[in-house]
N, C-alpha and C. Protein backbone atom coordinates (compact mmCIF):
# COMPACT_ATOMS: atom_id res chain seq x y z
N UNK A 1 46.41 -29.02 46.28
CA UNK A 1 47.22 -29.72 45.33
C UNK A 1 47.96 -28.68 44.49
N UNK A 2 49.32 -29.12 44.06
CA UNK A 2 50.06 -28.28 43.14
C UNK A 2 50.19 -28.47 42.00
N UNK A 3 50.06 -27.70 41.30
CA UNK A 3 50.70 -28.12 39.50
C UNK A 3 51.09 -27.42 38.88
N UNK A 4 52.06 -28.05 37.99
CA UNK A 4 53.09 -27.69 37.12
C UNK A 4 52.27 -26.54 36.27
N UNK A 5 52.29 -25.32 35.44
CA UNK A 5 51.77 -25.22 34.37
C UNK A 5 53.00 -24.65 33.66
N UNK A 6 52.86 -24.35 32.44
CA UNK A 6 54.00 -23.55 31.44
C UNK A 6 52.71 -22.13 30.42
N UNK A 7 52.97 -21.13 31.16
CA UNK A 7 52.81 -19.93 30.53
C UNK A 7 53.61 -18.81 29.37
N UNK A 8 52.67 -18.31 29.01
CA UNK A 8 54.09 -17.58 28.76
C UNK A 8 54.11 -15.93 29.50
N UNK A 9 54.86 -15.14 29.38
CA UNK A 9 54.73 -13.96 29.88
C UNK A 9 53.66 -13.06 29.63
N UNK A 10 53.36 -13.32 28.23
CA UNK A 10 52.30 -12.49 27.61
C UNK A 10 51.17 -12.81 28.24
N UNK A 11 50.51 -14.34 28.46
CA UNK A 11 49.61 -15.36 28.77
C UNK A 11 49.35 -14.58 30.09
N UNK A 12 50.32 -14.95 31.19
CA UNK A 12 50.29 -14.26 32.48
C UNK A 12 49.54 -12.99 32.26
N UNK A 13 50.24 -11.82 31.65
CA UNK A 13 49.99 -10.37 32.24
C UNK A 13 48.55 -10.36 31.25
N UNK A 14 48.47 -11.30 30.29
CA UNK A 14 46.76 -10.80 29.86
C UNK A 14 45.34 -11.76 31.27
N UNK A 15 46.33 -12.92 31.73
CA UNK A 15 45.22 -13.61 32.92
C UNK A 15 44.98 -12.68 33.79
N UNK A 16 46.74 -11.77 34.45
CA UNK A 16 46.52 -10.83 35.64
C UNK A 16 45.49 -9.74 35.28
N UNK A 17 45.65 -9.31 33.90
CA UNK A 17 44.76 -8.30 33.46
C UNK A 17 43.62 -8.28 33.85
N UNK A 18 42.97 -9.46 32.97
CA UNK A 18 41.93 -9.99 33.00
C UNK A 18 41.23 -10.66 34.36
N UNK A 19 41.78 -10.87 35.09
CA UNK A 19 41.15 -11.36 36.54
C UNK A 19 41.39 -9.81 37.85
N UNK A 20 42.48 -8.86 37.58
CA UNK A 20 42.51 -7.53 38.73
C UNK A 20 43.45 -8.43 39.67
N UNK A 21 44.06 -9.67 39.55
CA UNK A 21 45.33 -9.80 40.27
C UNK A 21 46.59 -10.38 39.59
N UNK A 22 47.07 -9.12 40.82
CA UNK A 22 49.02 -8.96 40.34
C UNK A 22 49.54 -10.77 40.75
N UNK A 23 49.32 -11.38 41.74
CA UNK A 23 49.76 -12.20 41.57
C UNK A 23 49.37 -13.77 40.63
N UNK A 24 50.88 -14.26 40.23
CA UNK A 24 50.32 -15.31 39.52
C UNK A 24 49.32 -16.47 39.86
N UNK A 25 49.70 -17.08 40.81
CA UNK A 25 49.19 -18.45 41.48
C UNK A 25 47.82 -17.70 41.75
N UNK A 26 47.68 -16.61 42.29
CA UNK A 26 45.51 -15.98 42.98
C UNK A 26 45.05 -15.64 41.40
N UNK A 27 45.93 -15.46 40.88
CA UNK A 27 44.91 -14.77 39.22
C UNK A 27 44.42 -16.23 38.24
N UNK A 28 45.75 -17.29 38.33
CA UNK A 28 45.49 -18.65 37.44
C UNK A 28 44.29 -19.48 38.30
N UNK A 29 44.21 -19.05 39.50
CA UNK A 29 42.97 -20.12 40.37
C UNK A 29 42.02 -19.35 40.13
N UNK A 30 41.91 -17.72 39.96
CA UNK A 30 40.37 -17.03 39.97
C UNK A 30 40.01 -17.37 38.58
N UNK A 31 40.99 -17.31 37.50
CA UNK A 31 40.45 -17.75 36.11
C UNK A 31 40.13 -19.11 36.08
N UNK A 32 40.63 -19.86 36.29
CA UNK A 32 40.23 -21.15 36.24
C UNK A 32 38.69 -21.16 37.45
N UNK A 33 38.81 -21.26 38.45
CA UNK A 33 37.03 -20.87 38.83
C UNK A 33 36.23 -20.04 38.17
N UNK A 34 36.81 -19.31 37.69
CA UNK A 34 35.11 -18.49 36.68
C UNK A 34 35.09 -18.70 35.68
N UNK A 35 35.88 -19.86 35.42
CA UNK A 35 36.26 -20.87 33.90
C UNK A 35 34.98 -21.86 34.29
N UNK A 36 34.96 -22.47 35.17
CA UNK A 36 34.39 -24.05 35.71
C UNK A 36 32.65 -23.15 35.79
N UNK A 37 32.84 -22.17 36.89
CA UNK A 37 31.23 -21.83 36.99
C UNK A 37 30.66 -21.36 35.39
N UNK A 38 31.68 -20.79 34.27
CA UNK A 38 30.75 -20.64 32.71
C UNK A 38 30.71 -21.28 32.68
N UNK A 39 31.29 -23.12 32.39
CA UNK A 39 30.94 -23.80 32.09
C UNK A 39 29.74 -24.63 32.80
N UNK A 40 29.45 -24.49 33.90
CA UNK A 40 28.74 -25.22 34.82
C UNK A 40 27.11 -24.48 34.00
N UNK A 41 27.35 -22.94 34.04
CA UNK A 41 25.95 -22.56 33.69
C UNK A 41 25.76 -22.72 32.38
N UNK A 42 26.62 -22.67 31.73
CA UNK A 42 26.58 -23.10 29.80
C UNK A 42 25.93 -24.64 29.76
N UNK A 43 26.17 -25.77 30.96
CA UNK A 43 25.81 -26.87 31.10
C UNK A 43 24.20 -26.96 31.23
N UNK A 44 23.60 -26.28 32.47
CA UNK A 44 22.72 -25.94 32.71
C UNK A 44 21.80 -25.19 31.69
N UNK A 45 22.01 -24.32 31.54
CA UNK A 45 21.69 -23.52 30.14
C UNK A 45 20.65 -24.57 29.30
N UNK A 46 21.90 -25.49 28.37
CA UNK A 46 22.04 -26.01 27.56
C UNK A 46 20.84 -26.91 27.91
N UNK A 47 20.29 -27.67 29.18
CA UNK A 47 19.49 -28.58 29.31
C UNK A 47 17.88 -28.12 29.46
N UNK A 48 17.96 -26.22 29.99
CA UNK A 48 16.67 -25.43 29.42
C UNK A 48 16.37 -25.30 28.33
N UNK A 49 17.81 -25.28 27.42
CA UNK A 49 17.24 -25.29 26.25
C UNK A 49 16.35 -26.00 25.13
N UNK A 50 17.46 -27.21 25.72
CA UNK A 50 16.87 -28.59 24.71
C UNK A 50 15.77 -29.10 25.48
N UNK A 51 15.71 -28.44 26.72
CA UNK A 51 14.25 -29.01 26.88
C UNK A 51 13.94 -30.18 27.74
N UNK A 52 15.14 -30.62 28.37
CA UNK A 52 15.68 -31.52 29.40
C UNK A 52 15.39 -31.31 30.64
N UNK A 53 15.44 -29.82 30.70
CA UNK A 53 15.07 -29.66 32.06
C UNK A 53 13.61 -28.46 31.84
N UNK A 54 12.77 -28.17 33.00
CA UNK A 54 11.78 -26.91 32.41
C UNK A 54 11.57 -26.32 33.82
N UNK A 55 10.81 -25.60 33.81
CA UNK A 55 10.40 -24.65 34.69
C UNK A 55 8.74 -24.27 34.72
N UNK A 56 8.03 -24.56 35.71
CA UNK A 56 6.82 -24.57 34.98
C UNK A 56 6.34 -22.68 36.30
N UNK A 57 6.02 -21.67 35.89
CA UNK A 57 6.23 -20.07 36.66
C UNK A 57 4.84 -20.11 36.52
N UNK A 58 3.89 -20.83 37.64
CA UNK A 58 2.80 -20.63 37.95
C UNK A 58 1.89 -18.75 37.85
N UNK A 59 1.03 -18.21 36.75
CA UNK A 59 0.69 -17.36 37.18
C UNK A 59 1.26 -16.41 36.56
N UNK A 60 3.12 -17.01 35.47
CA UNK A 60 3.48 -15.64 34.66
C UNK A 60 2.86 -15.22 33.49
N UNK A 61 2.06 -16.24 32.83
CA UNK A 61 1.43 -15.54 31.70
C UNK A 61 0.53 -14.46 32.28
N UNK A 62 -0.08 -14.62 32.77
CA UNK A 62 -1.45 -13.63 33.94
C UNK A 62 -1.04 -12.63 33.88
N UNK A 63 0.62 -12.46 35.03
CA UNK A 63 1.12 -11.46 35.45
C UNK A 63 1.56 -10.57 34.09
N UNK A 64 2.78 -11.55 32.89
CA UNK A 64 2.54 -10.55 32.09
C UNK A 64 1.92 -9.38 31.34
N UNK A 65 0.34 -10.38 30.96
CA UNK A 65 -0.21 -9.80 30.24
C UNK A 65 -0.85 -7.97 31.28
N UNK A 66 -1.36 -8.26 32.74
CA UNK A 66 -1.22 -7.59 33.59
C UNK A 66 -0.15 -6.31 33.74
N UNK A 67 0.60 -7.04 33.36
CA UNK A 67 1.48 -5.68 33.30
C UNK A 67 1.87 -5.08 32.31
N UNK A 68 1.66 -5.68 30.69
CA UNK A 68 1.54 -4.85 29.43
C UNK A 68 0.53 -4.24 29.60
N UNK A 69 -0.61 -4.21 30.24
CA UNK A 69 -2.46 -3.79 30.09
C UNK A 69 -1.91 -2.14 31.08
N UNK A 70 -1.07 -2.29 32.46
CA UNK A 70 -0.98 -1.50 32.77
C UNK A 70 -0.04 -0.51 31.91
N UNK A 71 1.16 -0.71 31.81
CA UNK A 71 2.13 -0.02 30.96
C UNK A 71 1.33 0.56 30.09
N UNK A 72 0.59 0.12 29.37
CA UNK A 72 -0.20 0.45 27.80
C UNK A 72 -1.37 1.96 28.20
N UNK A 73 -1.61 1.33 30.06
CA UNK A 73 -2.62 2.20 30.18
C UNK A 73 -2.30 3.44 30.63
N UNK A 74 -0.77 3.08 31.15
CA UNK A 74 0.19 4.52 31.70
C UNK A 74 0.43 5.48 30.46
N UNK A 75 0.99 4.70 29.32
CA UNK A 75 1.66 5.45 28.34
C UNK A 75 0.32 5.67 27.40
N UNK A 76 -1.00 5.88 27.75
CA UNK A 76 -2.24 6.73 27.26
C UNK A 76 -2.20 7.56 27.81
N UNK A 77 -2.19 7.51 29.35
CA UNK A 77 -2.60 8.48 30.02
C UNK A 77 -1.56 9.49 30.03
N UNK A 78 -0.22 9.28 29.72
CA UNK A 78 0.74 10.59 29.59
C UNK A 78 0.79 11.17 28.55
N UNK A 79 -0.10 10.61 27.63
CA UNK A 79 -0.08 11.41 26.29
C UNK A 79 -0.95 12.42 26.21
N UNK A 80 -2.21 12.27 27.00
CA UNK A 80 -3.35 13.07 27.01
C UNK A 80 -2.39 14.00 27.73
């Protein structure tokens, strides 16, 4: 599909900038797709946050603490 837009010159050479292409029509479609995917993950995001959606990481508290106990026990032993 085609569409109209109205830029201005400045608008252009800061999109081309900002996306690494010289042309207009490949630089306004790469910005606009990595426009849609921030927003898609800002969407997503937003529903870990509030708590809408969760994640339940079988086994990471364990592993953390596991691996502060080691770290803790490395950075003794290089001090001696």
């Amino acid at each position: 599909m085609k569409i109209t837009v109205d830029l201005t010159e400045k608008e252009i050479r800061e999109i081309t900038c900002m996306t690494g292409i010289a042309k207009k029509g490949p630089a306004i479609r790469k910005l606009l797709a990595d426009t849609l995917i921030l927003r898609r993950r800002a969407e997503i995001s937003a529903k870990f946050l509030s708590g809408e959606w969760s994640a339940e990481l079988k086994g990471y508290e364990k592993s953390r603490t596991s691996d502060r106990q080691e770290s803790q026990t490395l950075a003794e032993s290089w001090r001696d």
